[in-house]
Protein backbone atom coordinates (compact mmCIF):
# COMPACT_ATOMS: atom_id res chain seq x y z
CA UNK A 1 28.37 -11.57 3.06
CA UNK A 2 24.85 -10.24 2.53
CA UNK A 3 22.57 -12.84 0.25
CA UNK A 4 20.41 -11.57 -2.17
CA UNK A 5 16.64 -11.68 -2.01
CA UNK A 6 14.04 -12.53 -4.57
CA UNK A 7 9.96 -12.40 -4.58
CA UNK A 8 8.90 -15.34 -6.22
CA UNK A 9 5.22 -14.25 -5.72
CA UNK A 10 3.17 -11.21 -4.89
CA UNK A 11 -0.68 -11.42 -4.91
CA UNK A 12 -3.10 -8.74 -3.48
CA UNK A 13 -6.86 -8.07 -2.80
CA UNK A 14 -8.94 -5.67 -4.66
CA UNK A 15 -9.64 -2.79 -2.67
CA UNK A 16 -12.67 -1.69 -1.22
CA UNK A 17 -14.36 1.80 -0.43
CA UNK A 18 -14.67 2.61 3.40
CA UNK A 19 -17.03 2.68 5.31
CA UNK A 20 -19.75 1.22 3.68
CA UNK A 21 -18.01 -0.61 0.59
CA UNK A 22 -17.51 -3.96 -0.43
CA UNK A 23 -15.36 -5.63 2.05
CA UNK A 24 -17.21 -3.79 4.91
CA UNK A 25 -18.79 -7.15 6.07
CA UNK A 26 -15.20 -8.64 6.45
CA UNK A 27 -12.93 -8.92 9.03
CA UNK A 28 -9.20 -7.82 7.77
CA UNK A 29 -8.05 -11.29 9.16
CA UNK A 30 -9.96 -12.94 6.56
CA UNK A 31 -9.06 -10.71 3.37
CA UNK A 32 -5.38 -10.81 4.27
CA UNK A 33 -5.90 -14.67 5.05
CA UNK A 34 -7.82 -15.46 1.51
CA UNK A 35 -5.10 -13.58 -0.10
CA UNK A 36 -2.11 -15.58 1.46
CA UNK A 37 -3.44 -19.03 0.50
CA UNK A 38 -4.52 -18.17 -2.87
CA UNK A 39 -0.87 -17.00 -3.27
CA UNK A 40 0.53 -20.24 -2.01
CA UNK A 41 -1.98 -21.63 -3.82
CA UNK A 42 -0.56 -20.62 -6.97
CA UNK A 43 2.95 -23.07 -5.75
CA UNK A 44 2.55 -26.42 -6.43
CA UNK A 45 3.97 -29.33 -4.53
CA UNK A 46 5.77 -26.23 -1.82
CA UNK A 47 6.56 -27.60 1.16
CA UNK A 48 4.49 -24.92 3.26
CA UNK A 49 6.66 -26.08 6.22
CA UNK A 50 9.75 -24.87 5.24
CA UNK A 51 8.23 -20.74 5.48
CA UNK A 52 10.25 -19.64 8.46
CA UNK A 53 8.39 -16.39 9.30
CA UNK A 54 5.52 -14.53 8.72
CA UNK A 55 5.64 -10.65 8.61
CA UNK A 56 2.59 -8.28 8.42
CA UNK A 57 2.24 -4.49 7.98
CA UNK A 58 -0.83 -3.21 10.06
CA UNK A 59 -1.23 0.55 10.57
CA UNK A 60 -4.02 0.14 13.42
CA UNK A 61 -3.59 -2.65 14.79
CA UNK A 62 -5.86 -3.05 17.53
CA UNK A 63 -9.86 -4.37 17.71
CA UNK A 64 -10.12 -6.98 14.61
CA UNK A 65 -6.58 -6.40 13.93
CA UNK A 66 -4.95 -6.68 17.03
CA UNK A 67 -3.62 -9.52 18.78
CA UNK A 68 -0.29 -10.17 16.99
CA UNK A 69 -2.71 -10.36 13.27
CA UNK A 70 0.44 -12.28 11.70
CA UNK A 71 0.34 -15.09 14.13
CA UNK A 72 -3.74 -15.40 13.81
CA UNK A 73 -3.45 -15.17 9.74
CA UNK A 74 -0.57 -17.70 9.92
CA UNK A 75 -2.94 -20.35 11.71
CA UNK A 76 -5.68 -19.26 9.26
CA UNK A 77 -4.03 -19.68 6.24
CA UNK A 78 -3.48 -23.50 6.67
CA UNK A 79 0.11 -23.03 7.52
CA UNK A 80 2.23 -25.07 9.96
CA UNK A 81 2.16 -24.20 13.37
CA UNK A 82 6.13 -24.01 12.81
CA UNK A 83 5.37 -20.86 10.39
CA UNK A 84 6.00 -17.86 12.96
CA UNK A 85 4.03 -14.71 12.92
CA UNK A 86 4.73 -10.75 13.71
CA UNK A 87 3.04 -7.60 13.12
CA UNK A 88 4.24 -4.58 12.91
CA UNK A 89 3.15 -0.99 12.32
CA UNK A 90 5.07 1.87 10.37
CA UNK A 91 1.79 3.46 9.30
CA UNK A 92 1.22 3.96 5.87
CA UNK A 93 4.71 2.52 4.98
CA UNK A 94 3.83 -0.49 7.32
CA UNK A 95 3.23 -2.93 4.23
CA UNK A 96 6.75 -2.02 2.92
CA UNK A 97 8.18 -2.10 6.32
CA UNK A 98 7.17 -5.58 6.40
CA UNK A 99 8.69 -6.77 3.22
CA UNK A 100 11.91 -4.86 4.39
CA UNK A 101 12.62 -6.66 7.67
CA UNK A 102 11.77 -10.05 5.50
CA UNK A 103 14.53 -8.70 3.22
CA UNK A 104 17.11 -8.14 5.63
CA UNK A 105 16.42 -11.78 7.78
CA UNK A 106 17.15 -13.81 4.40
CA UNK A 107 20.18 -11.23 3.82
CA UNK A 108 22.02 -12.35 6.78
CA UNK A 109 20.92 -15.71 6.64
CA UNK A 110 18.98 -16.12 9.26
CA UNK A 111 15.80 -17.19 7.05
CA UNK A 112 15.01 -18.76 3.60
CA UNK A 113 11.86 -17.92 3.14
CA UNK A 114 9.48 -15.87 4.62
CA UNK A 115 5.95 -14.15 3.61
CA UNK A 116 5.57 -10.23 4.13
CA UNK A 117 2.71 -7.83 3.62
CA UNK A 118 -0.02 -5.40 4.81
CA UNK A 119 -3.74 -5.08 5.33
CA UNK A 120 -6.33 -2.73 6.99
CA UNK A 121 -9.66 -2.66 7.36
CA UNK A 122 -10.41 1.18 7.61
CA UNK A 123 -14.01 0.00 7.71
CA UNK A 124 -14.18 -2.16 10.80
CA UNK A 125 -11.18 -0.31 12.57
CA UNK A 126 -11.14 3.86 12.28
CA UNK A 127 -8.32 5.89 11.59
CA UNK A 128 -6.63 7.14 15.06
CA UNK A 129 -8.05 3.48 16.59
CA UNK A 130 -10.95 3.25 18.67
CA UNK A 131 -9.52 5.49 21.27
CA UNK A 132 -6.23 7.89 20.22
CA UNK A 133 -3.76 8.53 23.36
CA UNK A 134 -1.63 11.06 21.65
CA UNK A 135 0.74 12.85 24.26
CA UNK A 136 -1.23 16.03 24.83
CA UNK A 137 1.80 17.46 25.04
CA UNK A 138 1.95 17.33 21.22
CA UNK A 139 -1.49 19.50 21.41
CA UNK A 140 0.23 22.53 23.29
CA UNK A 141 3.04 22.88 20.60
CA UNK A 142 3.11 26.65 19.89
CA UNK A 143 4.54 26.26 16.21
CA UNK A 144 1.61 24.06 14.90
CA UNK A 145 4.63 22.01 13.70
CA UNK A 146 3.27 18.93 15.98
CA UNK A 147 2.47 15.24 15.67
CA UNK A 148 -1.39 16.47 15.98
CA UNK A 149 -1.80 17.92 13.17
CA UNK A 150 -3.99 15.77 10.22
CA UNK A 151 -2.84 14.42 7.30
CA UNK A 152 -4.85 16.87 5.19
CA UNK A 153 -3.65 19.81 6.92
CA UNK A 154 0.26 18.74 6.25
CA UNK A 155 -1.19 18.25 2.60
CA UNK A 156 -2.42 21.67 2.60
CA UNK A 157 0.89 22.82 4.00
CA UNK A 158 2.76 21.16 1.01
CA UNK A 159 0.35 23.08 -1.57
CA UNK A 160 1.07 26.35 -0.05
CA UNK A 161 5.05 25.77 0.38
CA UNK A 162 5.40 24.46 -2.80
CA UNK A 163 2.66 26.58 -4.45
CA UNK A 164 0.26 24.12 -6.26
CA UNK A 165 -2.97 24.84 -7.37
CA UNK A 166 -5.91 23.46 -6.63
CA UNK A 167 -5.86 23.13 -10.75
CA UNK A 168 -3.12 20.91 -10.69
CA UNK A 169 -4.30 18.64 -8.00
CA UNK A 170 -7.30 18.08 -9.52
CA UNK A 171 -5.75 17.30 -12.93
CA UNK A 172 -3.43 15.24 -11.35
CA UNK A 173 -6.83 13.24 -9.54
CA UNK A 174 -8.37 13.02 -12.58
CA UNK A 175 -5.19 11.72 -14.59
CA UNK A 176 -4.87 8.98 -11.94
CA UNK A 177 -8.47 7.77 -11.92
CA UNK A 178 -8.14 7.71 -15.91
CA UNK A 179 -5.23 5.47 -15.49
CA UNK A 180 -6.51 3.15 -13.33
CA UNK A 181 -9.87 2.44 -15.25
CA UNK A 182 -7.65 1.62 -18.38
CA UNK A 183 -5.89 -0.33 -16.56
CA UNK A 184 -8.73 -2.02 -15.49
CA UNK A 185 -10.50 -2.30 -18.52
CA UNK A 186 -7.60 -3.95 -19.97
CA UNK A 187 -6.82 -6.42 -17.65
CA UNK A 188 -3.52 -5.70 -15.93
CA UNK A 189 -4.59 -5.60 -12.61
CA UNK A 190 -6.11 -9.43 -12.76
CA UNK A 191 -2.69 -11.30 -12.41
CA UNK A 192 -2.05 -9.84 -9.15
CA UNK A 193 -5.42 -9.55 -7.44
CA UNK A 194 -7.21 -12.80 -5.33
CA UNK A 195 -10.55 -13.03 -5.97
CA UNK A 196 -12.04 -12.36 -2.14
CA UNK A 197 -15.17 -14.37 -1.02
CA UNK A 198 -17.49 -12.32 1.41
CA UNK A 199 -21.10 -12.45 2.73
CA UNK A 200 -23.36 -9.37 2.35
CA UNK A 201 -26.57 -8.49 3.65
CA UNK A 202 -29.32 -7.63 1.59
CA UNK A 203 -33.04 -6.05 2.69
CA UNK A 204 -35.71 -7.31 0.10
CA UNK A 205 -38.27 -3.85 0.50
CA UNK A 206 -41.03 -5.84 -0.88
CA UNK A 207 -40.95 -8.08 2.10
CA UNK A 208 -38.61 -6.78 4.93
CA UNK A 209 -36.43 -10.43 5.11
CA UNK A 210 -32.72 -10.03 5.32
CA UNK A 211 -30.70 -12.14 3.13
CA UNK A 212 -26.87 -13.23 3.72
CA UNK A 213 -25.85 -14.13 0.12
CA UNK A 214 -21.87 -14.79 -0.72
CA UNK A 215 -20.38 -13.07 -3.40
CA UNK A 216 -17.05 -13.01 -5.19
CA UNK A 217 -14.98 -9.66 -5.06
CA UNK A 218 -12.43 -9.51 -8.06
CA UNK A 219 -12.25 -5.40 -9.02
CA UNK A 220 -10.97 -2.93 -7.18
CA UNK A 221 -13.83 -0.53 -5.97
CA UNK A 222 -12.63 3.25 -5.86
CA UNK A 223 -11.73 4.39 -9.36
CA UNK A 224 -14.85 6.64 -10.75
CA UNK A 225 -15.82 6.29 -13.90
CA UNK A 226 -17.80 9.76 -13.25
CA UNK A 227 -14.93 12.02 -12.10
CA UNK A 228 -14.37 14.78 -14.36
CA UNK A 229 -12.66 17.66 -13.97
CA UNK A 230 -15.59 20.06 -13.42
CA UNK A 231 -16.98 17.76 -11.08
CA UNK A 232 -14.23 17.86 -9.33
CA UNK A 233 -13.76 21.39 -9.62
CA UNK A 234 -17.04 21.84 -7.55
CA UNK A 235 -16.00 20.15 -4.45
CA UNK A 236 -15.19 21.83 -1.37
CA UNK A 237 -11.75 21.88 0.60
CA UNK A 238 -12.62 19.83 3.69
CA UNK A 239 -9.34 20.94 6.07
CA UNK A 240 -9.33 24.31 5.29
CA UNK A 241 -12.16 26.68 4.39
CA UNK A 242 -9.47 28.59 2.33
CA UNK A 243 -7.85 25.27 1.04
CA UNK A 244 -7.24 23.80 -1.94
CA UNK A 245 -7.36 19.75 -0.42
CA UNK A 246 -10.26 18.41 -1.04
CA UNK A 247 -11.83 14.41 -0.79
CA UNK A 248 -11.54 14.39 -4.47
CA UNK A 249 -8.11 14.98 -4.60
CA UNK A 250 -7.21 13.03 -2.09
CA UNK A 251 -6.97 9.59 -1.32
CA UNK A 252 -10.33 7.20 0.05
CA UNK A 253 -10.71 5.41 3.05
CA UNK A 254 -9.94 1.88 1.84
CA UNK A 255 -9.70 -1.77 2.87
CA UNK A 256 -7.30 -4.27 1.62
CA UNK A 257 -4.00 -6.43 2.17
CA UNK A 258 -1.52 -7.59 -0.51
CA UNK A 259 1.21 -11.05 0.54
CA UNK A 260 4.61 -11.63 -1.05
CA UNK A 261 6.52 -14.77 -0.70
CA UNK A 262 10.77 -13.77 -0.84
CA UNK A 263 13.18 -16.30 -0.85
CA UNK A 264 17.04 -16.56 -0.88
CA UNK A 265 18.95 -17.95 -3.68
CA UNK A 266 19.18 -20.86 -1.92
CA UNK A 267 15.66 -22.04 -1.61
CA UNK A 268 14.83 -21.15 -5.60
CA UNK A 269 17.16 -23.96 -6.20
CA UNK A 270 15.71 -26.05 -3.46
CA UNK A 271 12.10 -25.46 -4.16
CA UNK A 272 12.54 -25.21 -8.29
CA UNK A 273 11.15 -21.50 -7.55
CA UNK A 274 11.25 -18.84 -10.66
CA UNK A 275 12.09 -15.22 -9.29
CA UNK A 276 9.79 -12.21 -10.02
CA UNK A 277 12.18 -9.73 -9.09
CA UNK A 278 15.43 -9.23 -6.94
CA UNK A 279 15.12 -6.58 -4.01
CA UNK A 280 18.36 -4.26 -4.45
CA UNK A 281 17.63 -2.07 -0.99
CA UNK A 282 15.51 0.14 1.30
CA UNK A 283 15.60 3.66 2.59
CA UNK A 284 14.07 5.34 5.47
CA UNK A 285 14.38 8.58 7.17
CA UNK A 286 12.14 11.24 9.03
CA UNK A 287 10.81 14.87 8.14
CA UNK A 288 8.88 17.16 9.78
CA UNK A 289 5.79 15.77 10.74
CA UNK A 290 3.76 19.06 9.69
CA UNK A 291 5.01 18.55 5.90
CA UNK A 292 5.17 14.51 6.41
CA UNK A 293 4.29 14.31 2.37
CA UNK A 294 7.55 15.35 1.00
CA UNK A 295 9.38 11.92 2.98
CA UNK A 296 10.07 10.46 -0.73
CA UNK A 297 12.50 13.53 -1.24
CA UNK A 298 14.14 12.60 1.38
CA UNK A 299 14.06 8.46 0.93
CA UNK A 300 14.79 7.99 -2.64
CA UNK A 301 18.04 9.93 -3.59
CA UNK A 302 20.10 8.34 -0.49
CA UNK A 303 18.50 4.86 -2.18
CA UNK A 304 19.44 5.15 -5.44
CA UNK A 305 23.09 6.53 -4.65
CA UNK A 306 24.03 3.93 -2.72
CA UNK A 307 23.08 1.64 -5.35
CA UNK A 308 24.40 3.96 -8.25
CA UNK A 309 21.03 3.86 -9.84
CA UNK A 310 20.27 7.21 -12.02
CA UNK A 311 16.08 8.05 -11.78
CA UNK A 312 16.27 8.11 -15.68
CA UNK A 313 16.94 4.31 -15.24
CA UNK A 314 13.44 3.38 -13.57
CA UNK A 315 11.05 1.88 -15.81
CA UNK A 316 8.57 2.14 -13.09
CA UNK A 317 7.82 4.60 -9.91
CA UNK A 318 5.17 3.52 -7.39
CA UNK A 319 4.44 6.84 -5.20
CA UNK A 320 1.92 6.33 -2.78
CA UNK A 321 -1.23 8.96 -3.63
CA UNK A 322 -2.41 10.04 -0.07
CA UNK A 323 -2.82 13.66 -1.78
CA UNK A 324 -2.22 15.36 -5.28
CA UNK A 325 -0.35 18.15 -3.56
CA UNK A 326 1.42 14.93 -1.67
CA UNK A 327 2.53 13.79 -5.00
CA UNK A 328 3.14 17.21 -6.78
CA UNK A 329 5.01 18.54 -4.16
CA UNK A 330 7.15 15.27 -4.21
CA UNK A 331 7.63 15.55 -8.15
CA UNK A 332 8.97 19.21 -8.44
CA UNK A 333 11.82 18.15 -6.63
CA UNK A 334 12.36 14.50 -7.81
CA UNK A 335 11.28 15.29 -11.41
CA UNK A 336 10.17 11.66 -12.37
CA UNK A 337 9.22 10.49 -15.73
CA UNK A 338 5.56 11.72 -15.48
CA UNK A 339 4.69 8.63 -18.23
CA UNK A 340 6.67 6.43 -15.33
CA UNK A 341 5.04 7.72 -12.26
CA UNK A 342 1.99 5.70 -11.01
CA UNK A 343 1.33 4.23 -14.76
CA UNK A 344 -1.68 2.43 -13.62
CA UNK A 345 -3.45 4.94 -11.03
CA UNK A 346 -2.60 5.08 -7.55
CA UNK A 347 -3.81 6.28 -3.99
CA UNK A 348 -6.36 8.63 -5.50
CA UNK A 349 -7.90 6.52 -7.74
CA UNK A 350 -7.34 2.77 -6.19
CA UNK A 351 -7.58 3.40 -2.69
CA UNK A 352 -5.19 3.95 0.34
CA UNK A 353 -5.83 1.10 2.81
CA UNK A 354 -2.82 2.52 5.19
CA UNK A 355 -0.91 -0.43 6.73
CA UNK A 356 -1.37 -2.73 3.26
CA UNK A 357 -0.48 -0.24 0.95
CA UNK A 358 2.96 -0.25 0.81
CA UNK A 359 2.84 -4.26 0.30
CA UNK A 360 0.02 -3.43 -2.31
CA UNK A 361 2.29 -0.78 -4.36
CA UNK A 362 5.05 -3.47 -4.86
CA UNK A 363 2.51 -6.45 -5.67
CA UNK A 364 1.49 -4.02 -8.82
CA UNK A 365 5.18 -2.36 -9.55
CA UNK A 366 6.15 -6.31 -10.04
CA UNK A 367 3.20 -7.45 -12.21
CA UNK A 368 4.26 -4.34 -14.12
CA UNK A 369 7.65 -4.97 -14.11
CA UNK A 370 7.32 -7.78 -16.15
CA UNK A 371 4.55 -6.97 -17.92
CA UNK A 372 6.71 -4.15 -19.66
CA UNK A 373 10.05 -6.06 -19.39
CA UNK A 374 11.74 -2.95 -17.19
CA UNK A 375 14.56 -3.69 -15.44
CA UNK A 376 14.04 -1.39 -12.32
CA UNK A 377 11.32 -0.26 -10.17
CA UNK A 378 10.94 1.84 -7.14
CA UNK A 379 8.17 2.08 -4.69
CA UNK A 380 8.39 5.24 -2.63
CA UNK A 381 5.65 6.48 0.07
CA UNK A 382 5.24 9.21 2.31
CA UNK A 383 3.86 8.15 6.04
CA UNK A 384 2.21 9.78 8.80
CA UNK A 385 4.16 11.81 11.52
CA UNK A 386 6.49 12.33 9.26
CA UNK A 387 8.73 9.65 7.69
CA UNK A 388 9.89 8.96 4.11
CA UNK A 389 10.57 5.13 2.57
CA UNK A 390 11.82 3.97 -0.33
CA UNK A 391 12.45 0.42 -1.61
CA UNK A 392 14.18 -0.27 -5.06
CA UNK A 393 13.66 -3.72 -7.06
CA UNK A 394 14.78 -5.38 -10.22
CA UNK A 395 13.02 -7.30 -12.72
CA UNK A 396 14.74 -10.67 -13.38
């Protein structure tokens, strides 16, 4: 008998512009870290000990964020040596991936309660890694239809198979940045972000003395408060001289890491816990790696089958922004509620920090949740060489 599975807390970082943003002085270990005890933080009298696992999405997880990164943020966050650690990497879905395998050890009973998320410092640890050692096999593919290709060229592919505009995308860009500075200015992001200490260097011209001075980090850094759409209009595609993809339609280099704490029936009556939400199910699958965007069309109508969910039924759709064609191409076949789909900003606007922000997408789809009083949510994200996932929750 499967048991079902409740987040009884979801806290996240702001996000920070790469490569020379606000969290660019900061190792990932210590974001994700500062997040994770502010969230248990926020649990009174919790017996830390009785976390059996700790799960963490990483999409590059090598340098800074290699190691096994769970285990090292496990010791770091003041947590029993009993409180296990694992990393794992599912690229851009890795966050989600990480929440999913937490899911399914409480399901069959092999856990109580376990802490699941994602970070990446895209900063302090490059895209590719510090040294990629793709097959070159992949390189000699005659189709083009290979695990080489980047992820604005498969975004370019989408535009041109599915025919959008470069109008369109950089509507959509501009609709999402809009959205996330209202939702900033009115305060919905603040219940589910950790304030992040960090030290910064500072030249003083007048003298030439370099300061280290602390600061506080509490907003997320990417959404423009100057992006229009002529401005963005005027930029240049930057994968294809004949493109339509450009950096202002597309996602940022980010930083970040988002933490949940999920818990089985069992230990909210042990612990006196109050559920957030209930986690119905996941979906995966794969897709071809040269049109990798379009793995929500694929993910989310096996998902809400099985759980004889209709789409008209979800208050709230988190769909990971790595591209406005990503997303377009993604909503002429799914057809969400437009007013439903990425209410707050996503990708585009907030920032794309790859292995956190899955974890980071269902940390705000909660908050908003119950902010709204919806009943269900779905986080859906496309990921690189060609995947889909898709993870449906319910507000309780």
């Amino acid at each position: 008998m499967k048991n079902d599975v409740y987040i009884v807390a979801a806290k996240r970082s702001p996000v920070g512009r790469a490569p020379k943003g606000q969290f660019s002085a900061i190792r990932a270990d210590d974001i994700i870290s500062q997040v994770t005890k502010g969230l248990l933080s926020n649990l009174p009298h919790f017996d830390y000990s009785t976390i059996n696992d700790l799960i963490l999405g990483c999409a590059m997880p090598e340098g800074e964020q290699g190691l096994n990164l769970a285990r090292i943020v496990s010791l770091m966050s003041n947590l029993p040596t009993t409180v296990a650690g694992m990393t794992l990497n599912r690229f851009c879905a890795s966050g989600l991936t990480a929440i999913e395998l937490a899911y399914q050890k409480i399901a069959i009973g092999s856990a109580q309660l376990v802490l699941a998320g994602g970070v990446e410092s895209m900063s302090r640890v490059p895209m590719g890694g510090f040294r990629s050692t793709l097959n070159p096999d992949f390189l000699l593919d005659p189709t083009g239809k290979t695990l080489a290709l980047g992820m604005g060229q498969t975004a370019e592919n989408l535009a041109k198979q599915w025919q959008i505009s470069r109008e369109e995308q950089d509507q959509y860009a501009l609709t999402s940045h809009h959205r996330a500075l209202s939702a900033q200015q009115l305060g919905y992001f603040k219940e589910e972000i950790i304030p992040i200490s960090a030290h910064q260097n500072k030249l003083n011209l007048s003298n030439l003395t370099l300061s280290n001075d602390s600061v506080v980090i509490t907003n997320d850094e990417c959404p423009r408060t100057d992006s229009t759409y002529e401005s963005l209009s005027r930029l240049k595609p930057v994968f294809d001289v004949k493109g339509t993809v450009t950096a202002g339609n597309s996602s940022p280099l980010s930083d970040g890491a988002a933490m949940l704490l999920l818990a089985s029936e069992t230990a909210l009556h042990d612990h006196n816990m109050t559920p957030l939400a209930r986690i119905i199910g996941f979906h995966t699958t794969g897709v071809p790696p040269h049109i990798m965007g379009i793995g929500p069309v694929e993910a989310v109508p096996p998902l809400l089958h099985r759980h004889g969910i209709n789409r008209n039924e979800l208050d709230w759709i988190e769909l990971n922004e790595a591209f406005a064609a990503q997303v377009l191409a993604v909503q002429k076949t799914c057809q969400f509620d437009p007013d439903k789909l990425n209410p707050q900003g996503s990708a585009i606007a907030l920032g794309h920090p790859l292995g956190a922000t899955g974890a980071i997408r269902a940390t705000t789809l909660i908050h908003g949740l119950k902010r709204i009083k919806g009943r269900y949510g779905l986080v859906t994200l496309c990921v690189g060489m060609g995947q889909g996932i898709a993870a449906l929750f319910e507000r309780v």
